[in-house]
N, C-alpha and C. Protein backbone atom coordinates (compact mmCIF):
# COMPACT_ATOMS: atom_id res chain seq x y z
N UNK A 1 10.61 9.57 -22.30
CA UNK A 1 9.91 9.58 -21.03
C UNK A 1 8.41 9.57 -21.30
N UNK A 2 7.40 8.53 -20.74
CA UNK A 2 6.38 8.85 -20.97
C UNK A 2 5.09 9.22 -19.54
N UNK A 3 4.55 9.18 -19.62
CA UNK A 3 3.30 9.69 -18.38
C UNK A 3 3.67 8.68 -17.29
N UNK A 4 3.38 7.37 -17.35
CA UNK A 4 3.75 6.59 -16.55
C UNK A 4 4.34 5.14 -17.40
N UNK A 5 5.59 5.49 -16.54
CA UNK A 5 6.61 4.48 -17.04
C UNK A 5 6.32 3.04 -16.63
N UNK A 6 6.10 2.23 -16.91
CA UNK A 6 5.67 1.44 -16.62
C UNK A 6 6.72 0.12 -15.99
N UNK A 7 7.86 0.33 -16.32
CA UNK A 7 9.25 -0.49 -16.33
C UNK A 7 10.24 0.38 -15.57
N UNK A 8 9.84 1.83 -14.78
CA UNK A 8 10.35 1.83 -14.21
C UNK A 8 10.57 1.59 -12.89
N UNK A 9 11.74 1.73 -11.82
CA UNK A 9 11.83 0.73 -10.66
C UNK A 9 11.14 0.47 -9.48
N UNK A 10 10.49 2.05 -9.76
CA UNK A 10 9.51 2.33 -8.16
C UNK A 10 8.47 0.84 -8.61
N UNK A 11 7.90 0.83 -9.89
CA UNK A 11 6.55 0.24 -9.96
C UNK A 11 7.11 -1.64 -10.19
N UNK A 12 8.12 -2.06 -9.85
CA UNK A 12 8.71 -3.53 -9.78
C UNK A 12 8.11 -4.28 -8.67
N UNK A 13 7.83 -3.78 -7.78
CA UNK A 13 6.88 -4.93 -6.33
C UNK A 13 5.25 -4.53 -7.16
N UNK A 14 4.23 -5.51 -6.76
CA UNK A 14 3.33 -5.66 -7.15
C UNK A 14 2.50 -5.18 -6.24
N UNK A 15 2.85 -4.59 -4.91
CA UNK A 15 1.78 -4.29 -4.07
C UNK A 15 1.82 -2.44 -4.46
N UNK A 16 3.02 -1.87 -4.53
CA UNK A 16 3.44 -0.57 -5.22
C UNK A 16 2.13 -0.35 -6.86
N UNK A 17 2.43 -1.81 -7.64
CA UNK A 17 1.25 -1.22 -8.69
C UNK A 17 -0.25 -1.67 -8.40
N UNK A 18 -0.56 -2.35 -7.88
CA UNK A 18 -2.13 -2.42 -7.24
C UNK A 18 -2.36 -1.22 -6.25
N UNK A 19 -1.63 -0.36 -5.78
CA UNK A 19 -2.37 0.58 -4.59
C UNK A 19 -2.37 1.92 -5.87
N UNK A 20 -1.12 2.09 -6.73
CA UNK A 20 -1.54 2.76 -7.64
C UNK A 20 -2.45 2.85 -8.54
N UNK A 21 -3.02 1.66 -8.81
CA UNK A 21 -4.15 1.62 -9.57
C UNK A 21 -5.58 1.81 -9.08
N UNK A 22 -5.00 1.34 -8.19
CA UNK A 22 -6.95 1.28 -6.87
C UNK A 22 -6.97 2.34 -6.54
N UNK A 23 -6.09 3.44 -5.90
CA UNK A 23 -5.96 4.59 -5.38
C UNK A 23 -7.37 5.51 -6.22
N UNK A 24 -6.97 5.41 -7.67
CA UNK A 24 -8.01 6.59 -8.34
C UNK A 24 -9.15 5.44 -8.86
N UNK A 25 -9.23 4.45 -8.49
CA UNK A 25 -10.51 3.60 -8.77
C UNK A 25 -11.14 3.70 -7.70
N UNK A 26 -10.86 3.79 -6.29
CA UNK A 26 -11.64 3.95 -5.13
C UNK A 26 -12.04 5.30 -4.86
N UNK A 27 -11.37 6.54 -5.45
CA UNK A 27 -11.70 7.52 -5.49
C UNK A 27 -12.64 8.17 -6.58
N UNK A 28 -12.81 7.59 -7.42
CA UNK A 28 -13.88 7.34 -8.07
C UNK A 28 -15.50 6.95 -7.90
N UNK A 29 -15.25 5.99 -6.86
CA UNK A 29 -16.61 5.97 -6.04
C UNK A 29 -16.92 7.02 -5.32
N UNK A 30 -15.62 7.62 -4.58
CA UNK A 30 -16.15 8.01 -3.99
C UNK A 30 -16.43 9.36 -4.14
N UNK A 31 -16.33 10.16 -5.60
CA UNK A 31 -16.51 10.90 -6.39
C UNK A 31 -18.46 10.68 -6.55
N UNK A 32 -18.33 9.66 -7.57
CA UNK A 32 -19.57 9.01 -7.66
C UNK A 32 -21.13 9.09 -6.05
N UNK A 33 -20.65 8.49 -4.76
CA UNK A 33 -20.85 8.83 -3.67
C UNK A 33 -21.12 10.27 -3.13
N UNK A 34 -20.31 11.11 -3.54
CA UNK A 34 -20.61 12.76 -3.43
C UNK A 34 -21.47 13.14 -4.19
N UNK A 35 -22.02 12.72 -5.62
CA UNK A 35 -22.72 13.19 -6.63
C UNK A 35 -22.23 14.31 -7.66
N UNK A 36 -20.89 14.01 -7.93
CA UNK A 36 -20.00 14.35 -9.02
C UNK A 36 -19.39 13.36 -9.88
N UNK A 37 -20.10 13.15 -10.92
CA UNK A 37 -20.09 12.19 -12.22
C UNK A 37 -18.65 12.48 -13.20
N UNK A 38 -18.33 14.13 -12.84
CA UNK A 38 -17.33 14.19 -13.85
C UNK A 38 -16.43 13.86 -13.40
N UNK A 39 -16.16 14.51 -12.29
CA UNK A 39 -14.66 13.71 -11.30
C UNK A 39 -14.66 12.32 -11.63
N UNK A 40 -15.73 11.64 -11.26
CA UNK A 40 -16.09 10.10 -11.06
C UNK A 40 -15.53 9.68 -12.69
N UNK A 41 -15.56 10.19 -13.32
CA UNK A 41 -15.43 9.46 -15.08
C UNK A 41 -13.62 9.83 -15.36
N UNK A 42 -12.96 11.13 -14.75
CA UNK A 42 -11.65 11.28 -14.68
C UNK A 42 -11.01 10.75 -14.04
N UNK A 43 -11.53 9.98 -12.78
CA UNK A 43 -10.70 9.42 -11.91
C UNK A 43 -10.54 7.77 -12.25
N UNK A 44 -11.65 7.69 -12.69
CA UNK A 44 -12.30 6.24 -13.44
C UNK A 44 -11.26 5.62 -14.79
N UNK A 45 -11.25 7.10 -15.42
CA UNK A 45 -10.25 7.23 -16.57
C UNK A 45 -8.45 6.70 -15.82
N UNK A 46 -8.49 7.51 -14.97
CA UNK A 46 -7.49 7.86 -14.33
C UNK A 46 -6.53 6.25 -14.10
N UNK A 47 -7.51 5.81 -13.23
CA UNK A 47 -7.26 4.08 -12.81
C UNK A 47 -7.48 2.93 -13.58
N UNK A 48 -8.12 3.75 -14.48
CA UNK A 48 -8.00 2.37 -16.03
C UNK A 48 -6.54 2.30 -16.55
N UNK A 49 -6.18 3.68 -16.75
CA UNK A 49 -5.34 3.74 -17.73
C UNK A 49 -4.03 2.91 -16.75
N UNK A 50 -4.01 3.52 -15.80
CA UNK A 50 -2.98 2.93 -14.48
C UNK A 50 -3.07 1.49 -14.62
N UNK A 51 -4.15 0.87 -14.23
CA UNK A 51 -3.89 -0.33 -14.48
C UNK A 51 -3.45 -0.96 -15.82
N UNK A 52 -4.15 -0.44 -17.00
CA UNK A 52 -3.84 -0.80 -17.90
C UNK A 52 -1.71 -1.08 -18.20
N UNK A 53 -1.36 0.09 -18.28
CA UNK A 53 0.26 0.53 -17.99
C UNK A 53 0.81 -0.19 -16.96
N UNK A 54 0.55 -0.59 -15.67
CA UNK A 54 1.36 -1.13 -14.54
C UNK A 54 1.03 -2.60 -14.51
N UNK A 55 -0.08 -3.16 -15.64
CA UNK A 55 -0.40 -4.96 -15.50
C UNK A 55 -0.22 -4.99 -17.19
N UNK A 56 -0.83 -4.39 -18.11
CA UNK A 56 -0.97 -5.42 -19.47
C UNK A 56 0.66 -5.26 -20.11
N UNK A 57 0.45 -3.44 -19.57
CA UNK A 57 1.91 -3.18 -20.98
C UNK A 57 3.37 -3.61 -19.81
N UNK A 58 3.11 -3.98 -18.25
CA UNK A 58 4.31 -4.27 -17.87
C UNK A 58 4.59 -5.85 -17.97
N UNK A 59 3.70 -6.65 -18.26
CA UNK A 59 4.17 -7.88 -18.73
C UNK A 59 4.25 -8.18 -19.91
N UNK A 60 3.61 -7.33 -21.02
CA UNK A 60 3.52 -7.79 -22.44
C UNK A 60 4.91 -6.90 -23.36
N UNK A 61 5.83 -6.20 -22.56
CA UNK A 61 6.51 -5.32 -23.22
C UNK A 61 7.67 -5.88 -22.61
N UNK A 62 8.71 -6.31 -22.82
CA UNK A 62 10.18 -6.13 -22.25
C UNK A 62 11.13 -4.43 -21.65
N UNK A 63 11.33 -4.58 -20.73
CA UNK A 63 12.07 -3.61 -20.31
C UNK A 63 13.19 -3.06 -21.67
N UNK A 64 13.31 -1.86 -21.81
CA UNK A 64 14.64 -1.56 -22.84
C UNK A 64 16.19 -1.96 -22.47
N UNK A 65 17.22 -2.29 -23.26
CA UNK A 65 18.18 -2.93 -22.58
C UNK A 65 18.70 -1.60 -21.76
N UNK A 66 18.79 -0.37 -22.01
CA UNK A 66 19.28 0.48 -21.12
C UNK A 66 18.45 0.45 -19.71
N UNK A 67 17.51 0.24 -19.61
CA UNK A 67 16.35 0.63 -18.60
C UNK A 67 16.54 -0.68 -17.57
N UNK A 68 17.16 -1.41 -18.45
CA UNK A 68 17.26 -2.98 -17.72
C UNK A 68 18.55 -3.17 -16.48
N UNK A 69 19.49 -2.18 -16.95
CA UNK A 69 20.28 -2.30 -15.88
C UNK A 69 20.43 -1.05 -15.20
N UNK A 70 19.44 0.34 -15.11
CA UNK A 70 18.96 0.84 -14.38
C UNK A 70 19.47 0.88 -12.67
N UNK A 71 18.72 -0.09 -12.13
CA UNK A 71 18.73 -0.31 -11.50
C UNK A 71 20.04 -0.59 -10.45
N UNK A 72 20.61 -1.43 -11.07
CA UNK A 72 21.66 -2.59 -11.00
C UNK A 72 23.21 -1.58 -10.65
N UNK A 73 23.58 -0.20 -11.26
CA UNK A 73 24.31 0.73 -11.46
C UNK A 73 24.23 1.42 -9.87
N UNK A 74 23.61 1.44 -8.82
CA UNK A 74 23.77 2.27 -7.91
C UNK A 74 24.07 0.98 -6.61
């Protein structure tokens, strides 16, 4: 199990991983906007890493064959 799964089912529609990723990127400004830099750099952190996990590593990684039929079982 890791922090955010990236292959798993909630995050399969693409509008589900863009609001997760923007969520702590827009809150970040508006961190930034209040005049709190540290929030602003954790939340910043926050929505990198999100995007990073829900766009690079969910197309560049194959699902595991167990994880693959997941879904498919209920």
């Amino acid at each position: 199990m890791t922090f955010l799964d990236p292959h798993h089912p909630f995050f399969k529609p693409l509008w589900v991983r863009i609001v997760v990723t923007l969520v702590p990127l827009i809150w970040a400004g508006v961190e930034l906007f209040t005049g709190t830099p540290v929030w602003a750099m954790i939340s910043l952190a926050l929505g990198f890493y999100a995007g990073l996990q829900l766009f690079w590593v969910f197309y560049k990684t194959p699902p595991k064959p167990d994880e693959a039929n997941q879904g498919e079982d209920s």
